[in-house]
C-alpha atoms as a PDB file:
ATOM      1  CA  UNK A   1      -0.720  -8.467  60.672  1.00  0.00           C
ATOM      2  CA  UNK A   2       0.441  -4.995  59.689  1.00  0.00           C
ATOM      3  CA  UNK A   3       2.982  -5.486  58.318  1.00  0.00           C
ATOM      4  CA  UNK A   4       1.218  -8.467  55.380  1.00  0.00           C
ATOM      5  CA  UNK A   5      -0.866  -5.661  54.863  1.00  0.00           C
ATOM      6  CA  UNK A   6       1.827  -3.439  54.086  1.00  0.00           C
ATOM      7  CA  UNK A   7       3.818  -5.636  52.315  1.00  0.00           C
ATOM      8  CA  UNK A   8       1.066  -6.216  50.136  1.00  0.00           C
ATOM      9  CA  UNK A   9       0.599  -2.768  48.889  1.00  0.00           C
ATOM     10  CA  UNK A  10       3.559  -2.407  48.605  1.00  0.00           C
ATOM     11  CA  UNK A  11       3.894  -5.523  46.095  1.00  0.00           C
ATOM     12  CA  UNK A  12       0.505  -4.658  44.277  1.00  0.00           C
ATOM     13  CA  UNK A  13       2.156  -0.912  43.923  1.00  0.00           C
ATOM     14  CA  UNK A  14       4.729  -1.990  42.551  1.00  0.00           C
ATOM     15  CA  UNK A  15       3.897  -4.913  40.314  1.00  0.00           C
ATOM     16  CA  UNK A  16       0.309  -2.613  38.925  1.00  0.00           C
ATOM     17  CA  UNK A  17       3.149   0.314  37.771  1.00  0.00           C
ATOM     18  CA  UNK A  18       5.248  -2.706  35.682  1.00  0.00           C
ATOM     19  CA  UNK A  19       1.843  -3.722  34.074  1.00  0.00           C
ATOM     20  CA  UNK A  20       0.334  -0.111  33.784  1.00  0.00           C
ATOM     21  CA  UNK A  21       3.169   0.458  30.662  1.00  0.00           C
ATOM     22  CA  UNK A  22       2.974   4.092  28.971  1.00  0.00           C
ATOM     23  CA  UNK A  23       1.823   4.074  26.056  1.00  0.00           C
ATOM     24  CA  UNK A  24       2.749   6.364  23.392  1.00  0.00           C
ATOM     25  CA  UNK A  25       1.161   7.847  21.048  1.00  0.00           C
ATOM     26  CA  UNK A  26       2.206   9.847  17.813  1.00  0.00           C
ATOM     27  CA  UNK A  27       0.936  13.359  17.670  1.00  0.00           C
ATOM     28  CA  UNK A  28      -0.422  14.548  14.436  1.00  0.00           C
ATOM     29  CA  UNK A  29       2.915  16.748  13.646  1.00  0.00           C
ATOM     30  CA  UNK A  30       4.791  13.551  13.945  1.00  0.00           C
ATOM     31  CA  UNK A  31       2.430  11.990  11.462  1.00  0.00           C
ATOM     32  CA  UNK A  32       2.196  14.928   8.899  1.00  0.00           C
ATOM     33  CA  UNK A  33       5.708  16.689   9.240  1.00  0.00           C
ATOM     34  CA  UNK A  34       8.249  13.906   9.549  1.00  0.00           C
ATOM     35  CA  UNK A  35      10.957  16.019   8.474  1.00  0.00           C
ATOM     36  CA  UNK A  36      10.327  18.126  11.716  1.00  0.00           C
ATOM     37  CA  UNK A  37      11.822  15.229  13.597  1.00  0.00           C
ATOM     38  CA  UNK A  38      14.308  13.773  10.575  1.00  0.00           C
ATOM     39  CA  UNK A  39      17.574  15.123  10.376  1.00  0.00           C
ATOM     40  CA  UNK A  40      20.567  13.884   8.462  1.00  0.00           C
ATOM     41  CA  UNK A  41      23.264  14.696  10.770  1.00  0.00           C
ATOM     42  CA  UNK A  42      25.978  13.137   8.501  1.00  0.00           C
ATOM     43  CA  UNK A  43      26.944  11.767   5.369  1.00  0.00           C
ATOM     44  CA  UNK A  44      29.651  10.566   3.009  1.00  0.00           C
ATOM     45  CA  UNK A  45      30.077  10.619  -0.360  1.00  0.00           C
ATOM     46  CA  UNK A  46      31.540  10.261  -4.015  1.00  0.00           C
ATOM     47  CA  UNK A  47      31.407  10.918  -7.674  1.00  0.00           C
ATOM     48  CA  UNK A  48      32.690   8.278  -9.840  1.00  0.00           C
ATOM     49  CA  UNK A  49      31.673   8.188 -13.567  1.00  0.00           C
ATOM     50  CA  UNK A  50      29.066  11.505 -12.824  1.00  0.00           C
ATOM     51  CA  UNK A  51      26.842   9.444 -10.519  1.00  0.00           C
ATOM     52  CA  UNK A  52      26.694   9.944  -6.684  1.00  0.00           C
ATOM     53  CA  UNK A  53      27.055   7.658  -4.680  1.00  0.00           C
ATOM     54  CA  UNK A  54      25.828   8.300  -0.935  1.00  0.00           C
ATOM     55  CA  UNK A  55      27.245   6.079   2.168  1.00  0.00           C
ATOM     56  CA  UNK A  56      27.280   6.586   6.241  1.00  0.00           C
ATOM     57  CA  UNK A  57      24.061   8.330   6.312  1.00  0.00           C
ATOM     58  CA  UNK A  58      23.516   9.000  10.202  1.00  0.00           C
ATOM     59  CA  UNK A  59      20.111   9.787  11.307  1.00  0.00           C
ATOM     60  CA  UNK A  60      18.383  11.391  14.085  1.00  0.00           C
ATOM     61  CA  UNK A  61      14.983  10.515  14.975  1.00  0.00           C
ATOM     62  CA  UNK A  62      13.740  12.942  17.764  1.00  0.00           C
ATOM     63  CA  UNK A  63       9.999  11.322  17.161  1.00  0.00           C
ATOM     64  CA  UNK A  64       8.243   8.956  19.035  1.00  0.00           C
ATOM     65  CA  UNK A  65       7.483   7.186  15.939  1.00  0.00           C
ATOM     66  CA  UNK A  66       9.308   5.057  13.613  1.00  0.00           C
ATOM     67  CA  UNK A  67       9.634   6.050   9.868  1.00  0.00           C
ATOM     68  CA  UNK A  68      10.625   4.276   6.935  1.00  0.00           C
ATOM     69  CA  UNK A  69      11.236   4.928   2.987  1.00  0.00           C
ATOM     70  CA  UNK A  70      13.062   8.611   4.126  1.00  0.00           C
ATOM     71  CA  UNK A  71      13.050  10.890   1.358  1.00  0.00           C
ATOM     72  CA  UNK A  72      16.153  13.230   1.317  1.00  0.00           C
ATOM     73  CA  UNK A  73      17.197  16.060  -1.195  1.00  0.00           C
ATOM     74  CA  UNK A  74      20.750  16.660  -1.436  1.00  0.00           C
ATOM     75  CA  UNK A  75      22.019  20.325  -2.724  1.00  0.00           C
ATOM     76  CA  UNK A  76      25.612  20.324  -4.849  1.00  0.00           C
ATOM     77  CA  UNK A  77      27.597  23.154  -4.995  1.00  0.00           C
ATOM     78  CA  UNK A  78      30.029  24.311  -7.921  1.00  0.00           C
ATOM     79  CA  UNK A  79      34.026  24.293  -7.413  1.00  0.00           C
ATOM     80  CA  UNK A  80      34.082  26.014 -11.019  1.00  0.00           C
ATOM     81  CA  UNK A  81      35.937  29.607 -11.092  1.00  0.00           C
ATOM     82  CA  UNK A  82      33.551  32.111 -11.069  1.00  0.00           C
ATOM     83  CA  UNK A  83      30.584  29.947  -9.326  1.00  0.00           C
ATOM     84  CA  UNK A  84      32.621  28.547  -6.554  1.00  0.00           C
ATOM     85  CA  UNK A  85      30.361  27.660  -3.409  1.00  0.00           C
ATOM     86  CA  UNK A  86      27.031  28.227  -5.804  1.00  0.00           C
ATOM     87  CA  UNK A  87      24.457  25.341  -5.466  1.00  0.00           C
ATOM     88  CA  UNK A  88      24.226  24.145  -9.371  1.00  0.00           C
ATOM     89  CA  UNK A  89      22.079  21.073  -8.852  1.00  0.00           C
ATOM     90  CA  UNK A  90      20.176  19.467  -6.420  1.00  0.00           C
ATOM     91  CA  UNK A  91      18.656  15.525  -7.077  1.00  0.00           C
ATOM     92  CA  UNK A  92      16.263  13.845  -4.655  1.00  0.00           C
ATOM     93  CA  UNK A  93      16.185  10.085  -3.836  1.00  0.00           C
ATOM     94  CA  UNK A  94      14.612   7.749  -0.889  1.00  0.00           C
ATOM     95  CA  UNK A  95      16.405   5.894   1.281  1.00  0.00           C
ATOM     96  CA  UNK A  96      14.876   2.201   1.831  1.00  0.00           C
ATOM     97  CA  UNK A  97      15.968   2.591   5.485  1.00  0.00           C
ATOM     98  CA  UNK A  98      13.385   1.920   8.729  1.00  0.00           C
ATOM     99  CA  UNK A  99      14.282   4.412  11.570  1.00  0.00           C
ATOM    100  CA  UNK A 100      13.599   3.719  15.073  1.00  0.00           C
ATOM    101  CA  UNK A 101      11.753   5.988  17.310  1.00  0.00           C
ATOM    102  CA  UNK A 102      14.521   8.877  19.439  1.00  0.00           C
ATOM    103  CA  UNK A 103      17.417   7.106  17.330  1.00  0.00           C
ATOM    104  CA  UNK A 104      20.666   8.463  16.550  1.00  0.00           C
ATOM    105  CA  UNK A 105      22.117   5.701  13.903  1.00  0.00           C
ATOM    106  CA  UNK A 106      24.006   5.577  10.924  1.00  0.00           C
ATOM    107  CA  UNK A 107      22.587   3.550   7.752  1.00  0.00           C
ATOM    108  CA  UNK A 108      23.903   2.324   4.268  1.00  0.00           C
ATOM    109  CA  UNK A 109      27.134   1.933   4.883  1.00  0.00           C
ATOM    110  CA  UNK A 110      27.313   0.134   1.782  1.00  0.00           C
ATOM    111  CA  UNK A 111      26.096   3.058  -0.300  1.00  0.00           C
ATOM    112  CA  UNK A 112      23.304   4.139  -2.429  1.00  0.00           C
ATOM    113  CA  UNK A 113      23.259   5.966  -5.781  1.00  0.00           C
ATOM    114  CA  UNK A 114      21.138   9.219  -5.782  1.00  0.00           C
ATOM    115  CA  UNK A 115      21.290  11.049  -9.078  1.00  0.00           C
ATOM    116  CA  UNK A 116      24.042  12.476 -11.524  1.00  0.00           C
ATOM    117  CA  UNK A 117      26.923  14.576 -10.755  1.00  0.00           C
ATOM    118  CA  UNK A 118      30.399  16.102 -11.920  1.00  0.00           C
ATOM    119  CA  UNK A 119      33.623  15.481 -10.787  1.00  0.00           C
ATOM    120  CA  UNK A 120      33.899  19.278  -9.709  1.00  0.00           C
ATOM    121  CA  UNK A 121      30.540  19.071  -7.280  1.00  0.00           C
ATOM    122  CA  UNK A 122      31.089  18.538  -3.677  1.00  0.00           C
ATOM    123  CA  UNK A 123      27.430  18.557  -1.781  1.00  0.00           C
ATOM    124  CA  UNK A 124      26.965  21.467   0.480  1.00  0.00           C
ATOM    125  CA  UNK A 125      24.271  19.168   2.747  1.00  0.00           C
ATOM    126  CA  UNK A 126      21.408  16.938   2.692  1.00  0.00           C
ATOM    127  CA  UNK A 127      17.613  18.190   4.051  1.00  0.00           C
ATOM    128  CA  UNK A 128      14.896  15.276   4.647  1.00  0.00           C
ATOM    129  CA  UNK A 129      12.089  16.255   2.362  1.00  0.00           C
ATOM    130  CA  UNK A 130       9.302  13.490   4.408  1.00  0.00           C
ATOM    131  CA  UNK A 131       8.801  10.323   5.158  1.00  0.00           C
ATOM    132  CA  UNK A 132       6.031   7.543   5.906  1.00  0.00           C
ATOM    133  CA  UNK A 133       5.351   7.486   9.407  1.00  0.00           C
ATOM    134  CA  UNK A 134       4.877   3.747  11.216  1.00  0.00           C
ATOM    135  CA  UNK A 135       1.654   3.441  13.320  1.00  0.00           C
ATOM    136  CA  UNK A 136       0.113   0.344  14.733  1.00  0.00           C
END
């Protein structure tokens, strides 16, 4: 007779802590400072005809949230003499990208244009400016 009653708890423990599921919720920094949890860790790139065009961007998501439409700013820097390693422009776009919650992916591997360029830019990084967070 014990041991029912132990083997009951013991099935009730267990099963109650595979319905009881965690549930998270964002905090308010996650909600109002995306690009506290964003980070474009890499990136590829060209210039053809003056026009970036941006590929392979991976992503980090340290959030517990999702977030889609990911604005990013991306800083060029000048290989002319005399203003070699200077940033000399700087465009902004959004990428039309959902990330997943503690993610670290890459996206548009296809490409994406993001502003105008010269053949003698090379972009010194990209910063995530915000985002729009995904709540339920």
């Amino acid at each position: 007779m014990r041991w029912k009653a132990t083997l009951f708890l013991t099935i009730f423990t267990l099963s109650s802590s595979f319905i009881e599921a965690e549930e998270v919720k964002p905090t308010k920094s996650m909600i109002l400072h995306p690009e506290w949890y964003l980070k474009v860790v890499d990136f590829s790139y060209f210039i053809a005809a003056r026009v970036a065009i941006f590929s392979n961007f991976k992503i980090e998501n340290t959030a517990d949230i999702a977030y889609k439409d990911i604005k990013v700013k991306a800083y060029y820097y000048s290989t002319f003499p005399g203003s070699v390693g200077q940033i000399v422009s700087s465009t902004s776009g959004y990428l039309p990208i959902t990330v997943p919650p503690n993610s670290n992916n890459t996206y548009l591997k296809n490409g994406i244009t993001m502003g105008a360029g010269s053949i003698n830019y090379r972009v010194k990084y990209v910063e995530v400016l915000g985002a729009t967070p995904v709540v339920d």
